[in-house]
Protein backbone atom coordinates (compact mmCIF):
# COMPACT_ATOMS: atom_id res chain seq x y z
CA UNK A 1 111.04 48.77 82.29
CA UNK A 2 112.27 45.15 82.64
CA UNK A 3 112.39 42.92 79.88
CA UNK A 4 111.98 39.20 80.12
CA UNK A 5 114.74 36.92 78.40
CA UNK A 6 113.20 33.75 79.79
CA UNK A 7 109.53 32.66 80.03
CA UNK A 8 108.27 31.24 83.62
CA UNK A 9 107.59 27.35 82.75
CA UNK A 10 106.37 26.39 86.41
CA UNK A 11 103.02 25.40 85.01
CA UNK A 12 104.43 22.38 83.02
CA UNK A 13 104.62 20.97 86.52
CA UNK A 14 101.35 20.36 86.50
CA UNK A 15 101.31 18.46 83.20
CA UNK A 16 103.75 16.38 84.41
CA UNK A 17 102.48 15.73 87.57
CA UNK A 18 99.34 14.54 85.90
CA UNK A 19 101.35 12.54 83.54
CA UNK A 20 103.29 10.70 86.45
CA UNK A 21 99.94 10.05 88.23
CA UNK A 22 98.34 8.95 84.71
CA UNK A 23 101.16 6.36 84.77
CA UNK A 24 101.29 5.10 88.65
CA UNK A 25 97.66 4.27 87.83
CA UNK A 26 98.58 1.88 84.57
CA UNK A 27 101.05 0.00 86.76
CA UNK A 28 98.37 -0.30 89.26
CA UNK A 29 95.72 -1.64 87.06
CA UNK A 30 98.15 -4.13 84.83
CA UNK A 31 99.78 -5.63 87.96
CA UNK A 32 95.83 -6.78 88.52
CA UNK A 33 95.64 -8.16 85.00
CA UNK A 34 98.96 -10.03 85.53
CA UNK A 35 101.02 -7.97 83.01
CA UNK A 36 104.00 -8.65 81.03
CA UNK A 37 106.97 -7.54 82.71
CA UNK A 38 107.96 -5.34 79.94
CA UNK A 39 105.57 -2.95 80.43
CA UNK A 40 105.99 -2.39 84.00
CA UNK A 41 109.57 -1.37 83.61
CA UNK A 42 108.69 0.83 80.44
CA UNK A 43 105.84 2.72 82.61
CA UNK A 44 108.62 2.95 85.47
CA UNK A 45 110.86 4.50 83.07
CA UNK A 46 108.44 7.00 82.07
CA UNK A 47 107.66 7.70 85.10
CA UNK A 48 111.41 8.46 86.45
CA UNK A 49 111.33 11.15 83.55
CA UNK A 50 108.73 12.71 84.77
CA UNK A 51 110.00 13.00 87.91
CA UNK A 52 113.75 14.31 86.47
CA UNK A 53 111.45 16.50 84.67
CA UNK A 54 109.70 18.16 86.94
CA UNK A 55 112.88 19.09 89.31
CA UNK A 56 114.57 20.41 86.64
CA UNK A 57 111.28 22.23 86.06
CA UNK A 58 111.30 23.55 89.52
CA UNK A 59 114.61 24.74 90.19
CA UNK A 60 114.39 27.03 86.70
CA UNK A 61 114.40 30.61 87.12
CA UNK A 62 112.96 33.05 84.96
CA UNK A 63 115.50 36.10 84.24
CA UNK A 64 114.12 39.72 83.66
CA UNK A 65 116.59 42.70 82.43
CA UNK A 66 116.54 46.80 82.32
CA UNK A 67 118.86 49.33 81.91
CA UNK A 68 120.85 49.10 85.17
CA UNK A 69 120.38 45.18 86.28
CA UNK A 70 119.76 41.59 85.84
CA UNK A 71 116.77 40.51 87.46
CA UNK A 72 116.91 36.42 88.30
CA UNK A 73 113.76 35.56 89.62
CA UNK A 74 113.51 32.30 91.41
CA UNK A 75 110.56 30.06 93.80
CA UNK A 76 111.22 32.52 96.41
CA UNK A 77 113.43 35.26 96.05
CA UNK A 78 115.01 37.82 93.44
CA UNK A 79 118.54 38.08 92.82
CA UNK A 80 119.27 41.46 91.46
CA UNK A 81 122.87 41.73 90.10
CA UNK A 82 124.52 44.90 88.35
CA UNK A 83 125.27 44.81 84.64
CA UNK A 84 128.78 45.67 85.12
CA UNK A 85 128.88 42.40 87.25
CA UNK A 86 128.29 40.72 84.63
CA UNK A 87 131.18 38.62 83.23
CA UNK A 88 129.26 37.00 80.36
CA UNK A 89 125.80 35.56 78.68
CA UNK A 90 125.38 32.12 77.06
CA UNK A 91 122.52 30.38 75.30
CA UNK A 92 122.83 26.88 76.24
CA UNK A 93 122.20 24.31 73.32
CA UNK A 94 119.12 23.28 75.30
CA UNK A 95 115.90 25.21 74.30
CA UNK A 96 112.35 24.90 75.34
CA UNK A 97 109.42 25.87 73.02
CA UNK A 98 108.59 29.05 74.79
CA UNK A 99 112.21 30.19 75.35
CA UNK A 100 115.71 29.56 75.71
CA UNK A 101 117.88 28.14 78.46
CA UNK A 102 120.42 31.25 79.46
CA UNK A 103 124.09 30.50 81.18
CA UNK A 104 124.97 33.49 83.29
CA UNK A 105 128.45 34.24 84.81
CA UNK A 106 128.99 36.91 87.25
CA UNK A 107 130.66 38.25 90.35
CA UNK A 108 129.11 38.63 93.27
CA UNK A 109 129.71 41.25 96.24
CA UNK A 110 133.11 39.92 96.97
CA UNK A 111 134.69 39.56 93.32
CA UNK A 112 133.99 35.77 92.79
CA UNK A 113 132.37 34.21 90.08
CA UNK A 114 129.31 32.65 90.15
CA UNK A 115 127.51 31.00 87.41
């Protein structure tokens, strides 16, 4: 039975999506009302986050383990790599409310190591 080390955060997308949107439609209304400047490049700021955000959101992968393997699941395919391919397992210093951000070297099919 697999056990998951890493909790699937793909549904934040959506909250930052929304937040992104929230914020395109600020600058739209407050360049009507002749705005300060200020607040234009604060909302375009915030709005850049979201978008840094939400790739780094995208590209995460949720990992899954059991007795024999390491299960990384990603948007579209599962890479399923032997525990005695493992080299080593981190815990980054960056953590996430439901879970923690995991740093995994190992070797792949032809002895080199991938991260």
């Amino acid at each position: 039975m697999r056990q998951r080390l890493t909790e699937n955060i793909k549904w934040a997308r959506f909250v930052i999506v929304a937040l992104g949107l929230w914020f395109i439609w600020l600058i739209i209304n407050s360049s009507s009302q002749n705005s300060y400047l200020e607040i234009l490049i604060g909302e375009l700021i915030i709005i850049l986050i979201c978008s840094v955000l939400y790739i780094i959101i995208d590209k995460a992968k949720t990992i899954e383990i059991d007795d024999s393997f390491i299960y990384v699941i990603g948007k579209t395919e599962t890479e399923q790599i032997p525990i005695g391919d493992i080299h080593n397992i981190n815990k980054t210093i960056f953590n996430i409310p439901t879970g923690n951000i995991w740093k995994i070297r190992y070797y792949d099919k032809n002895k080199k190591m991938l991260l």
